[in-house]
Protein backbone atom coordinates (compact mmCIF):
# COMPACT_ATOMS: atom_id res chain seq x y z
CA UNK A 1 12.87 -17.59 -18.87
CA UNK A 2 10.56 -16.24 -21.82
CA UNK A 3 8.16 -18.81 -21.36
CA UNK A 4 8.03 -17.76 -17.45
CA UNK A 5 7.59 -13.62 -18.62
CA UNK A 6 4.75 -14.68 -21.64
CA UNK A 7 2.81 -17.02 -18.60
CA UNK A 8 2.84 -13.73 -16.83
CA UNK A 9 1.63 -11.36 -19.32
CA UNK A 10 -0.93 -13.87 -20.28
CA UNK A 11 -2.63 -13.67 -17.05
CA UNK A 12 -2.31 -10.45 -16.13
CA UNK A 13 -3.05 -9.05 -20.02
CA UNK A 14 -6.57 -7.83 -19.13
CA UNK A 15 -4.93 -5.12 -15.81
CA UNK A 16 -2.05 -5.01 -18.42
CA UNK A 17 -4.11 -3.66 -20.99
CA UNK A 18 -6.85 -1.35 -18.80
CA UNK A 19 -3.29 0.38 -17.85
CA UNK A 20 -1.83 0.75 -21.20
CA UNK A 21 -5.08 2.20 -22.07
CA UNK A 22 -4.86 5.07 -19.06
CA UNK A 23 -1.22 5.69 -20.35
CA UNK A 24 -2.16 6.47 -23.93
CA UNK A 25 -5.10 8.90 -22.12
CA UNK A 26 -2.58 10.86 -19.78
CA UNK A 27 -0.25 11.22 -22.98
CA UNK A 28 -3.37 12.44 -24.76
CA UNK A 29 -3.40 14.55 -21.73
CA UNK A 30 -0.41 15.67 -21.55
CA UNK A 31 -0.36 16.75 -24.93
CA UNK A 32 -3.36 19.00 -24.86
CA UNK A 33 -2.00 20.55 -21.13
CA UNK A 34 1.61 19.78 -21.20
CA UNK A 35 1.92 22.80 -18.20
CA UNK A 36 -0.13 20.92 -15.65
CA UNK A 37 1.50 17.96 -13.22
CA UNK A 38 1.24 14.50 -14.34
CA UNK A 39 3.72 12.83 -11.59
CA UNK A 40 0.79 11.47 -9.47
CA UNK A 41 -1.36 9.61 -12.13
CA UNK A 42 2.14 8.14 -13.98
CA UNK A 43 2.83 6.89 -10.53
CA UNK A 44 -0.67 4.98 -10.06
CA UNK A 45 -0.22 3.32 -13.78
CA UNK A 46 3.18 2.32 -13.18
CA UNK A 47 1.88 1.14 -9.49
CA UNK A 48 -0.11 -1.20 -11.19
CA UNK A 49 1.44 -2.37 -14.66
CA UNK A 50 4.97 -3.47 -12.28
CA UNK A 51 4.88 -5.79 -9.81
CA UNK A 52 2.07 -5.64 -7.65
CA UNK A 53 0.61 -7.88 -10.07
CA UNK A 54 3.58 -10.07 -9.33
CA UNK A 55 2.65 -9.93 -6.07
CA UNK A 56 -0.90 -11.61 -6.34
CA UNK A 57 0.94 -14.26 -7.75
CA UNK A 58 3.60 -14.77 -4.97
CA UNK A 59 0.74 -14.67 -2.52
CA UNK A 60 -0.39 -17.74 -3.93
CA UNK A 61 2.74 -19.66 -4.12
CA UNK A 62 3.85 -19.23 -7.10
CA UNK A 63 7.58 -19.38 -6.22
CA UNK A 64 7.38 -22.98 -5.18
CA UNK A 65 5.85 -24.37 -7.90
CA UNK A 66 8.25 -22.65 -10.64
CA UNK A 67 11.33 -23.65 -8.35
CA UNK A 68 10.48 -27.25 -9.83
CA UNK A 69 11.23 -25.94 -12.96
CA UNK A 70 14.34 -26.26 -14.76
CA UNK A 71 15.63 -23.14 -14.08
CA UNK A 72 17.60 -21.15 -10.83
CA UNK A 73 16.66 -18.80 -8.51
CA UNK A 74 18.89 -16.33 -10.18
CA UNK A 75 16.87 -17.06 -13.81
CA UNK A 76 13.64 -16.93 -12.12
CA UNK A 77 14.10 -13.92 -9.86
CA UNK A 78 15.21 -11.59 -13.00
CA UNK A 79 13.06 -12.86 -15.81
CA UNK A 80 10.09 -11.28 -13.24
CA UNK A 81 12.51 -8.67 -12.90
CA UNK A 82 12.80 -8.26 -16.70
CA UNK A 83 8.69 -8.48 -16.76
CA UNK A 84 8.09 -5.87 -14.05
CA UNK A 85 10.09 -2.80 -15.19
CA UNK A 86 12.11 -2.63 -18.20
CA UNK A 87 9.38 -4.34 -20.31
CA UNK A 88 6.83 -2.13 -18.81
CA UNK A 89 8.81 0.98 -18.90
CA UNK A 90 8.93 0.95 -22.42
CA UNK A 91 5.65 -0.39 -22.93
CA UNK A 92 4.15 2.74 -21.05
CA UNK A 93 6.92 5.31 -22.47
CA UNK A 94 5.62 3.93 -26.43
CA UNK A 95 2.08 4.49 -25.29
CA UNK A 96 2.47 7.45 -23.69
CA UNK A 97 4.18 8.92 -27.32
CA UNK A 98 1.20 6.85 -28.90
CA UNK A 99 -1.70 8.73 -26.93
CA UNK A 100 0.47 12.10 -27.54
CA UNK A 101 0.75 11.46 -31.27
CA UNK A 102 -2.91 10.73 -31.42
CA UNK A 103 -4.41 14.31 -29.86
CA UNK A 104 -1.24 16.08 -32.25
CA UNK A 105 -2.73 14.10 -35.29
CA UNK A 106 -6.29 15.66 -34.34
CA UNK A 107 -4.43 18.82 -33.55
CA UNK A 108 -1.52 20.15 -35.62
CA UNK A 109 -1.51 23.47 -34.56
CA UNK A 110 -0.21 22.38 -31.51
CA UNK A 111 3.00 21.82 -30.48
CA UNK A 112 4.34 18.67 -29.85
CA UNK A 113 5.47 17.94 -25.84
CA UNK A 114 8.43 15.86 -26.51
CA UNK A 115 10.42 16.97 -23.58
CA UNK A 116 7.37 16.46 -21.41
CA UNK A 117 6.80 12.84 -22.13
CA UNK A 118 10.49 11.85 -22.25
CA UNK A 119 10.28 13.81 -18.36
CA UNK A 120 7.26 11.15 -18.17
CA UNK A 121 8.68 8.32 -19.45
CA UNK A 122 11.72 8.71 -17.40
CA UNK A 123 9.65 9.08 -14.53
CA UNK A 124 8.03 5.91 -14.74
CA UNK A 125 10.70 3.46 -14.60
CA UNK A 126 12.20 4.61 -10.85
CA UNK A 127 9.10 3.73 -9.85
CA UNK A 128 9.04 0.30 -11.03
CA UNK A 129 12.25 -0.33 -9.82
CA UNK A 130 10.93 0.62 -6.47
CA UNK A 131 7.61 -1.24 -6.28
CA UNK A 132 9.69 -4.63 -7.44
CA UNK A 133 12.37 -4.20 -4.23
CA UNK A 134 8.86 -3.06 -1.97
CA UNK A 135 6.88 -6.08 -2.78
CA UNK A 136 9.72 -8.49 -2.51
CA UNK A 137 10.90 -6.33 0.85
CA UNK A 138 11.87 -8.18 3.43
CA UNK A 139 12.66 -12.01 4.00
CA UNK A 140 14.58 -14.76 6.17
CA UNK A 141 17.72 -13.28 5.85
CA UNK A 142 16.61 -10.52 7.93
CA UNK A 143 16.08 -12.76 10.82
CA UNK A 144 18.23 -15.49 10.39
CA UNK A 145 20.70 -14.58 8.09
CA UNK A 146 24.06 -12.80 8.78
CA UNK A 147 24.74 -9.05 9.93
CA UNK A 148 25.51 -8.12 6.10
CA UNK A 149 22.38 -9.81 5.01
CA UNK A 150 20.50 -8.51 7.83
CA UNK A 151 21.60 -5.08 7.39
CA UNK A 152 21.03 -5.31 3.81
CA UNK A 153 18.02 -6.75 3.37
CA UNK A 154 17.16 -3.72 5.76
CA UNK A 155 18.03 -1.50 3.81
CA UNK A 156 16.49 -1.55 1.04
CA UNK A 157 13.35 -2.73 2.14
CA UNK A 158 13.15 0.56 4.03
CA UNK A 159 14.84 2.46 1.17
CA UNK A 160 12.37 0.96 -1.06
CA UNK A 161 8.82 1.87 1.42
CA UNK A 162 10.10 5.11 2.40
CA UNK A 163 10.40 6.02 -2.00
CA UNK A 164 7.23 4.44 -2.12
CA UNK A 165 5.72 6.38 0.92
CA UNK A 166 7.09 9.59 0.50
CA UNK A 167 7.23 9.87 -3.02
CA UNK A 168 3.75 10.02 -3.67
CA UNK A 169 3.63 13.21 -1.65
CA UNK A 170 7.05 14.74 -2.47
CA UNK A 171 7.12 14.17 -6.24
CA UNK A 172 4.01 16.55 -7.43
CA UNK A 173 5.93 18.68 -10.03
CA UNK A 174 8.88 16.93 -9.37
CA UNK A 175 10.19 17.14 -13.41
CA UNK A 176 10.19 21.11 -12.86
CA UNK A 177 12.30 21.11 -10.23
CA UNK A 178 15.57 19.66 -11.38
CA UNK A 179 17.67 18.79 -7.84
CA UNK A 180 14.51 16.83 -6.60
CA UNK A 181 13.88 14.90 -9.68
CA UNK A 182 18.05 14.19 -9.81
CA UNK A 183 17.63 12.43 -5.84
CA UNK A 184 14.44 10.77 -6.83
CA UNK A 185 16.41 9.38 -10.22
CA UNK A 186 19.26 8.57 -8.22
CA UNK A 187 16.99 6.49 -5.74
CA UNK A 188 15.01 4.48 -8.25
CA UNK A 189 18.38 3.48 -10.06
CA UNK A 190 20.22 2.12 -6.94
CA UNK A 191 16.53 0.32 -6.33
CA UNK A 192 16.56 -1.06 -10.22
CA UNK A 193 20.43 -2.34 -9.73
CA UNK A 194 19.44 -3.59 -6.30
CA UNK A 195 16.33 -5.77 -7.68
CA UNK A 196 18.46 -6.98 -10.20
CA UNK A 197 21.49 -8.03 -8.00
CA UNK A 198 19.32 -9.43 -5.66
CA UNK A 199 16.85 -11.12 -7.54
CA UNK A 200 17.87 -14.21 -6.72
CA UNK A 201 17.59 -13.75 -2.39
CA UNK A 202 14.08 -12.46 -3.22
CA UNK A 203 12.83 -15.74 -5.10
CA UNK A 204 14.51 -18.01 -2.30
CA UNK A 205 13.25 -15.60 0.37
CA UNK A 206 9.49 -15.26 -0.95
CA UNK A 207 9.81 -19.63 -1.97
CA UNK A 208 10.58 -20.16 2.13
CA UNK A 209 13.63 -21.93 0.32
CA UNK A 210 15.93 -21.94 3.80
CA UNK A 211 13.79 -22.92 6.57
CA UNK A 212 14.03 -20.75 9.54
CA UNK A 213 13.53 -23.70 11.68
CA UNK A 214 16.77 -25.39 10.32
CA UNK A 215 18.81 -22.21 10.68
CA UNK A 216 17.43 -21.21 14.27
CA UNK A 217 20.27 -21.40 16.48
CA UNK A 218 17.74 -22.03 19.72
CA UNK A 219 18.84 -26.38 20.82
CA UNK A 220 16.29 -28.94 19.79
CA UNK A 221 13.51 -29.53 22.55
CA UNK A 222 13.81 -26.63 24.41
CA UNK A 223 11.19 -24.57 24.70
CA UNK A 224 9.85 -21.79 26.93
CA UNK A 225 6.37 -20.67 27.21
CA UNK A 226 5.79 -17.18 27.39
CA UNK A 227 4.17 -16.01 30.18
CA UNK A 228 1.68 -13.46 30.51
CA UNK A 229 -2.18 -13.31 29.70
CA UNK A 230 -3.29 -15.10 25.91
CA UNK A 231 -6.23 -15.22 24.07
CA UNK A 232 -8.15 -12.03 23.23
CA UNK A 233 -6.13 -9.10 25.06
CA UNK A 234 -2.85 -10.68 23.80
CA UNK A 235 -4.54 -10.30 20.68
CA UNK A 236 -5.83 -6.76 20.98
CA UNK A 237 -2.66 -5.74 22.76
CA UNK A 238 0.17 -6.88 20.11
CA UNK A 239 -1.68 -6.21 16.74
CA UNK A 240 -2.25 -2.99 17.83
CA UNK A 241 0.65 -2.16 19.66
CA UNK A 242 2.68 -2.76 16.80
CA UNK A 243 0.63 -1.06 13.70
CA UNK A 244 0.21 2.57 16.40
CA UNK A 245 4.34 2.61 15.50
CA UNK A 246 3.91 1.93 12.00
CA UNK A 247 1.32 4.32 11.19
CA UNK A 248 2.65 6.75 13.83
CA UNK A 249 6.15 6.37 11.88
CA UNK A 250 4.26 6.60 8.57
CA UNK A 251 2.66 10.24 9.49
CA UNK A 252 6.08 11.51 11.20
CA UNK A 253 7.97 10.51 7.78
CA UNK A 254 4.92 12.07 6.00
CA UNK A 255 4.96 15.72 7.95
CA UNK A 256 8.79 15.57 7.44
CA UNK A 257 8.57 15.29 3.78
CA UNK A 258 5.82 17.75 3.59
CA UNK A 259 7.58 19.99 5.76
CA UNK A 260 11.02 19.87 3.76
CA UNK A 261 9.16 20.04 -0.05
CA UNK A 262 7.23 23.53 1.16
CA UNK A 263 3.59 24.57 0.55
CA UNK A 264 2.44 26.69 -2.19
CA UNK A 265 -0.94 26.74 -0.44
CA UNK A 266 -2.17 28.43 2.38
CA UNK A 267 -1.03 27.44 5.70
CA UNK A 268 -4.67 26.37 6.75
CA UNK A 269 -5.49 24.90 3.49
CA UNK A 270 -2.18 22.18 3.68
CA UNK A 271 -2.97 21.15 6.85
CA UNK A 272 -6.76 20.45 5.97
CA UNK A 273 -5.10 17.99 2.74
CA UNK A 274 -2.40 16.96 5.12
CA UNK A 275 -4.75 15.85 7.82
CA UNK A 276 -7.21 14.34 5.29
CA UNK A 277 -3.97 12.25 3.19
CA UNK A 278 -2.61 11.19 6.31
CA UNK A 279 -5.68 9.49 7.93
CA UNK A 280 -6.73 7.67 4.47
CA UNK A 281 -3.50 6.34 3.89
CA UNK A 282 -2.68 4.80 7.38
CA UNK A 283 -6.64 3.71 7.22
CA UNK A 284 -5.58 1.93 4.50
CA UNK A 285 -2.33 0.53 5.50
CA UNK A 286 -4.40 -0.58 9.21
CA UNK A 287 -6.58 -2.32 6.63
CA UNK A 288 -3.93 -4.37 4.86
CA UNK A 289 -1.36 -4.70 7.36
CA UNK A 290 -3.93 -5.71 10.96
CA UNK A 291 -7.02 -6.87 9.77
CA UNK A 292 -6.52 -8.99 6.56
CA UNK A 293 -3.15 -11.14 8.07
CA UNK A 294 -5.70 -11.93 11.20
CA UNK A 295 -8.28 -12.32 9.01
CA UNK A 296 -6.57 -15.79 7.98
CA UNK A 297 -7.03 -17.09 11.65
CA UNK A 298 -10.49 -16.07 11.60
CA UNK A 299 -11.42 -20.35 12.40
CA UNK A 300 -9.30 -20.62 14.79
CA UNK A 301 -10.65 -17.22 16.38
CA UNK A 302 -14.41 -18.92 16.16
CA UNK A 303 -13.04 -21.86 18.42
CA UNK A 304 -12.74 -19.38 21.11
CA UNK A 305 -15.51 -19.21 23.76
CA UNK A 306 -17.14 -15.96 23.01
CA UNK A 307 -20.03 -15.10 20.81
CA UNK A 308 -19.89 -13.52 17.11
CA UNK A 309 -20.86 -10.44 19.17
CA UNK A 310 -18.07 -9.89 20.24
CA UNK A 311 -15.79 -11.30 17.82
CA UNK A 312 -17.26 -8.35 15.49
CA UNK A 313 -16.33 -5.84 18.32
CA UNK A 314 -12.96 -7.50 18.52
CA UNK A 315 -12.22 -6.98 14.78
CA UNK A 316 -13.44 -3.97 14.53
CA UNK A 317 -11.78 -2.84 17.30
CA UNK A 318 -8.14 -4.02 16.21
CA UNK A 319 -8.62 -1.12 13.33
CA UNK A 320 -10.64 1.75 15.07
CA UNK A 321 -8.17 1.52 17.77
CA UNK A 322 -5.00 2.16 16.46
CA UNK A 323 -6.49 4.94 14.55
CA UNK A 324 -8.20 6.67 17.58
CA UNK A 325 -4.93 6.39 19.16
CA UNK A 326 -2.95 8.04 16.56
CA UNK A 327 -5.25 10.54 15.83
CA UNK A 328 -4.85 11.27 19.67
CA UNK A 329 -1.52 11.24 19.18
CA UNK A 330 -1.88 13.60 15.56
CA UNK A 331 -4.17 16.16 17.33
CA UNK A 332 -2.24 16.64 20.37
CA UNK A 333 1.10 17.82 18.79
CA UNK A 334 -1.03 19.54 15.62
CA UNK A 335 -2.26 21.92 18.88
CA UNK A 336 0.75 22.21 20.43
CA UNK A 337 2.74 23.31 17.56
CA UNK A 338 -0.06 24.73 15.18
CA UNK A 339 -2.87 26.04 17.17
CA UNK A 340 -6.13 24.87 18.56
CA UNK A 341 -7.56 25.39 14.58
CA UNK A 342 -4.96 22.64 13.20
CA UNK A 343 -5.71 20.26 16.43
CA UNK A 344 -9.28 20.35 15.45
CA UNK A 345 -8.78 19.77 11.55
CA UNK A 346 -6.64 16.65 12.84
CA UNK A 347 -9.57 15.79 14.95
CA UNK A 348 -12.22 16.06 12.38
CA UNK A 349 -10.20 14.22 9.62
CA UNK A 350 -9.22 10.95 12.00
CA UNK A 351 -12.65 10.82 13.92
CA UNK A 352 -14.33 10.77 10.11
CA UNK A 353 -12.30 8.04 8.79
CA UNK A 354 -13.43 5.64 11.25
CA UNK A 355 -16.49 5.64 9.32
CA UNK A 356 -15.21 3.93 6.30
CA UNK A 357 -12.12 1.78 8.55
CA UNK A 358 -15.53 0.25 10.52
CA UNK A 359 -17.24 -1.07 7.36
CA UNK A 360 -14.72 -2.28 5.68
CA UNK A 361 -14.29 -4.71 8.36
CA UNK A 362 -17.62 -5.87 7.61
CA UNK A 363 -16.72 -6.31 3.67
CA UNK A 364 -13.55 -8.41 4.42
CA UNK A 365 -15.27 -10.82 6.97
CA UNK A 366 -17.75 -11.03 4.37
CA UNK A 367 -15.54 -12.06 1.31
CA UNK A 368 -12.23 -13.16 3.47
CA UNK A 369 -8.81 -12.55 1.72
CA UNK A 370 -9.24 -12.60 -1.83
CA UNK A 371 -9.15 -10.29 -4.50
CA UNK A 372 -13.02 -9.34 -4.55
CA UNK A 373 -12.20 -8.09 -0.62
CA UNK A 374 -8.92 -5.47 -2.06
CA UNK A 375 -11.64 -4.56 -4.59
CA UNK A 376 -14.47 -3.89 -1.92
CA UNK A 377 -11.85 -2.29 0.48
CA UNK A 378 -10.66 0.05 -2.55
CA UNK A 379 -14.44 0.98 -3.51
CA UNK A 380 -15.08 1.86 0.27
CA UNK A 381 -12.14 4.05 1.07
CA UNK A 382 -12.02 6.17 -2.43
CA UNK A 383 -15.98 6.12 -2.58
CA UNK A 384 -16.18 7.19 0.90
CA UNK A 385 -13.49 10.48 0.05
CA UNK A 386 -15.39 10.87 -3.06
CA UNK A 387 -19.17 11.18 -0.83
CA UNK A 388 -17.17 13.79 1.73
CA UNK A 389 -15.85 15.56 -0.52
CA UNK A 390 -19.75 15.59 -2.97
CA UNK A 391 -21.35 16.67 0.76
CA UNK A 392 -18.51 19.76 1.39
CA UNK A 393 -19.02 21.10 -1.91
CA UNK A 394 -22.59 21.01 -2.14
CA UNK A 395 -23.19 22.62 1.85
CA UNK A 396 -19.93 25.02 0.51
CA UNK A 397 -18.32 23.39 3.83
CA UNK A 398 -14.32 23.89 4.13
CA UNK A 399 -14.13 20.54 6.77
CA UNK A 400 -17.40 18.66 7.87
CA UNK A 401 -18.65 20.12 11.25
CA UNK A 402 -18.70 17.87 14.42
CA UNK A 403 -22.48 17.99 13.60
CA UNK A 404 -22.90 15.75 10.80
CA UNK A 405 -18.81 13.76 11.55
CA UNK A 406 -20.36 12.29 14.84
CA UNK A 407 -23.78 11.11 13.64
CA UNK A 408 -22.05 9.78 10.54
CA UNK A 409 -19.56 7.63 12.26
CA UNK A 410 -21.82 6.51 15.36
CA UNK A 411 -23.79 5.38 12.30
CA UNK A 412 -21.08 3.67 9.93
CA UNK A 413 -19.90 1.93 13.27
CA UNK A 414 -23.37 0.55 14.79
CA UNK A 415 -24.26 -0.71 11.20
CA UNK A 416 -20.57 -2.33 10.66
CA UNK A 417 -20.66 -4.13 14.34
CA UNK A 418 -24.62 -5.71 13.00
CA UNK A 419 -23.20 -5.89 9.71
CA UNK A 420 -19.75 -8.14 10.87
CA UNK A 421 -21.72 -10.22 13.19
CA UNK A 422 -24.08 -11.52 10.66
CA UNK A 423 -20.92 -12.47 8.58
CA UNK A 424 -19.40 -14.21 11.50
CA UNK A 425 -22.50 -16.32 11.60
CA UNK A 426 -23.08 -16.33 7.93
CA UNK A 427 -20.28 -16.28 5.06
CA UNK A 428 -18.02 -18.53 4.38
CA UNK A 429 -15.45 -17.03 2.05
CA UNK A 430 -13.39 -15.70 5.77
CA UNK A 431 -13.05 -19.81 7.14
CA UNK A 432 -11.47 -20.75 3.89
CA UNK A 433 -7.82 -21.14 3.77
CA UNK A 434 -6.30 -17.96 2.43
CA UNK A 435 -2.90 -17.21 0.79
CA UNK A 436 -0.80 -14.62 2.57
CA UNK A 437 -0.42 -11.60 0.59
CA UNK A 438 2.57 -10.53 2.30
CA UNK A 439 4.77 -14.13 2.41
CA UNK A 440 7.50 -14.28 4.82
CA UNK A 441 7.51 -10.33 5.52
CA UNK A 442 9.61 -10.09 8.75
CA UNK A 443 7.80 -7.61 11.05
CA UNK A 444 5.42 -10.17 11.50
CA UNK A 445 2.34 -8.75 9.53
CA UNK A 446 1.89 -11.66 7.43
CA UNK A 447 2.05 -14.18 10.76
């Protein structure tokens, strides 16, 4: 079990140490401002020092090969368990003291935060906890397994994305209010026992350890074929189909949690950051969730009949779609329950971030599934925000006009459809045989 936690620190020490290095900053910071929030940038170091680095590693099979190894499922399951949040947790709450400790040296008329960073500290491990039972989520028990595991498995998987979800909206100043930060505490422990208890399902689960095809209770031989069109609009229709409820379910959870935590701002003012959040993160989760898992059948797609063309228009279309339809969907109720001025910030806000969904079809065609694509995909999202929100301060613009959103997007989406078809023709990196960064995740998003 040690030997299987050090061969995981050793090749993740470089992330490892690029996070330990933010967590000795924010303690720096926290020290100089101890009154300002800290919630959201504790939650994206202890996003990535847990086990999302795991995860990389799962994608790639890791759980087969160390199932050869002399150890069980239970062993291997909770010495990841053991690497992914205790370990960390007090890895980040020591650095965060260390960076802390640092700006009092340089400062001793200052007083030292200790309250804050133990608030800080604590906050980090629930969220561990919760990204370990997230990534693992869902398996084969949820299919094929019995109504407890079924039910089970469930629930935590959903426990686990809706903490995940909702918490990075809900939890903003979360350690000054104390009934909040109690239910958030209570979550992330029954998540931490949960991992632990269930370590070993997860390992089997992710390893493909029962085979669903000698557990299906269908007879041997018999087999119907569906009937109905195929190819293309089976295709278009499913994958899209199905992520329009997930990202439709995503916002609804969103506006609920928004809706029950209060706004300190202006009524006009939330709904701008509302609008804005929303359509970045379900561009995002369109992005990871449709286009990468159909990305891996992008040979057999190339078989088909049809030209690169419109293959491009076909990827591309599997993300702008679903997000035209939601933000449909988003402006539609925004006007009949807020006002023609909300429908049009909802508008504005999911017509823009087409822009950036478009092109980064073009960058993961171009580099396939791999690590360098997340990276590109990243870059283009966050650099994107970063260039709208440059342009609004500099023209002193609260929300772009329709002036400069159309031309922008007919733009981004012209240049990603020449852009995607010259991939098609050209790259290589999409034919190659990919891992599945999701495994055996049951809604059928890593199929």
């Amino acid at each position: 079990m040690k030997r299987l936690m050090l061969d995981y620190f050793r090749r993740w020490w470089w992330v490892l140490a690029l996070g330990g290095a933010l967590q000795t900053r924010f303690g720096w910071s926290i020290a100089k401002r101890p009154e300002e929030a800290f919630e959201f940038w504790v939650f994206l170091v202890a996003l990535w020092m847990g086990a999302l680095l795991l995860n990389f590693d799962l994608q790639r099979g890791v759980a087969r090969t160390v199932l050869a190894l002399p150890l069980t499922a239970r062993q291997i399951g909770r010495s990841w368990w053991l690497a992914t949040i205790p370990i960390p947790a007090l890895a980040l709450t020591a650095l965060l003291f260390l960076g802390a400790g640092t700006f009092h040296y340089f400062h001793p008329d200052t007083v030292f935060p200790a309250g804050r960073l133990a608030l800080a500290s604590l906050f980090v491990l629930p969220w561990l906890g919760t990204t370990f039972t997230s990534i693992y989520g869902m398996n084969n028990q949820v299919i094929f397994g019995n109504w407890r595991e079924r039910t089970s498995a469930t629930f935590f998987s959903l426990l686990g994305t809706a903490m995940l979800f909702g918490g990075m909206l809900t939890l903003q100043d979360s350690t000054k209010q104390p009934v909040k930060f109690a239910i958030y505490l209570g979550i992330g422990a029954l998540l931490i026992v949960a991992g632990w208890l269930r370590a070993e399902r997860f390992v089997l689960g992710r390893a493909s350890f029962r085979l669903p095809a000698l557990r299906c209770k269908s007879p041997c031989g018999q087999y119907r074929v569906p009937g109905g069109y195929g190819g293309i609009p089976f295709l278009i229709s499913t994958t899209c189909n199905r992520i329009f409820l997930y990202i439709a379910a995503m916002v609804a959870l969103m506006a609920l949690l928004m809706t029950w935590q209060g706004q300190a701002v202006p009524r006009q003012i939330a709904i701008v950051i509302f609008a804005g959040t929303s359509s970045f993160m379900v561009c995002g989760f369109t992005l990871v969730f449709q286009l990468l898992p159909v990305l891996r059948q992008l040979r057999l797609l190339r078989t088909l009949p049809i030209s690169p063309t419109r293959l491009a228009i076909v990827m591309i279309a599997m993300v702008v779609l679903p997000l035209i339809a939601l933000g449909a969907l988003a402006t539609g109720v925004a006007g009949l329950a807020l006002g023609t001025q909300a429908a049009m910030t909802f508008l504005k806000s999911y017509t823009l971030i087409l822009a950036p969904a478009a092109l980064s079809v073009f960058f993961a065609v171009w580099r396939g599934d791999g690590v360098s694509a997340y990276v590109l995909l990243a870059v283009t999202l966050f650099g994107f925000q970063q260039v709208t929100l440059g342009v609004q301060g500099f023209f002193h613009y609260p929300e772009l006009p329709f002036s400069l959103i159309g031309p922008i997007v007919a733009a981004a989406l012209l240049l990603a459809l020449l852009l995607t078809r010259s991939a098609l023709v050209r790259s290589r990196h999409a034919y190659r045989v990919q891992a599945n960064p999701v495994g055996n995740f049951a809604w059928g998003t890593g199929q």
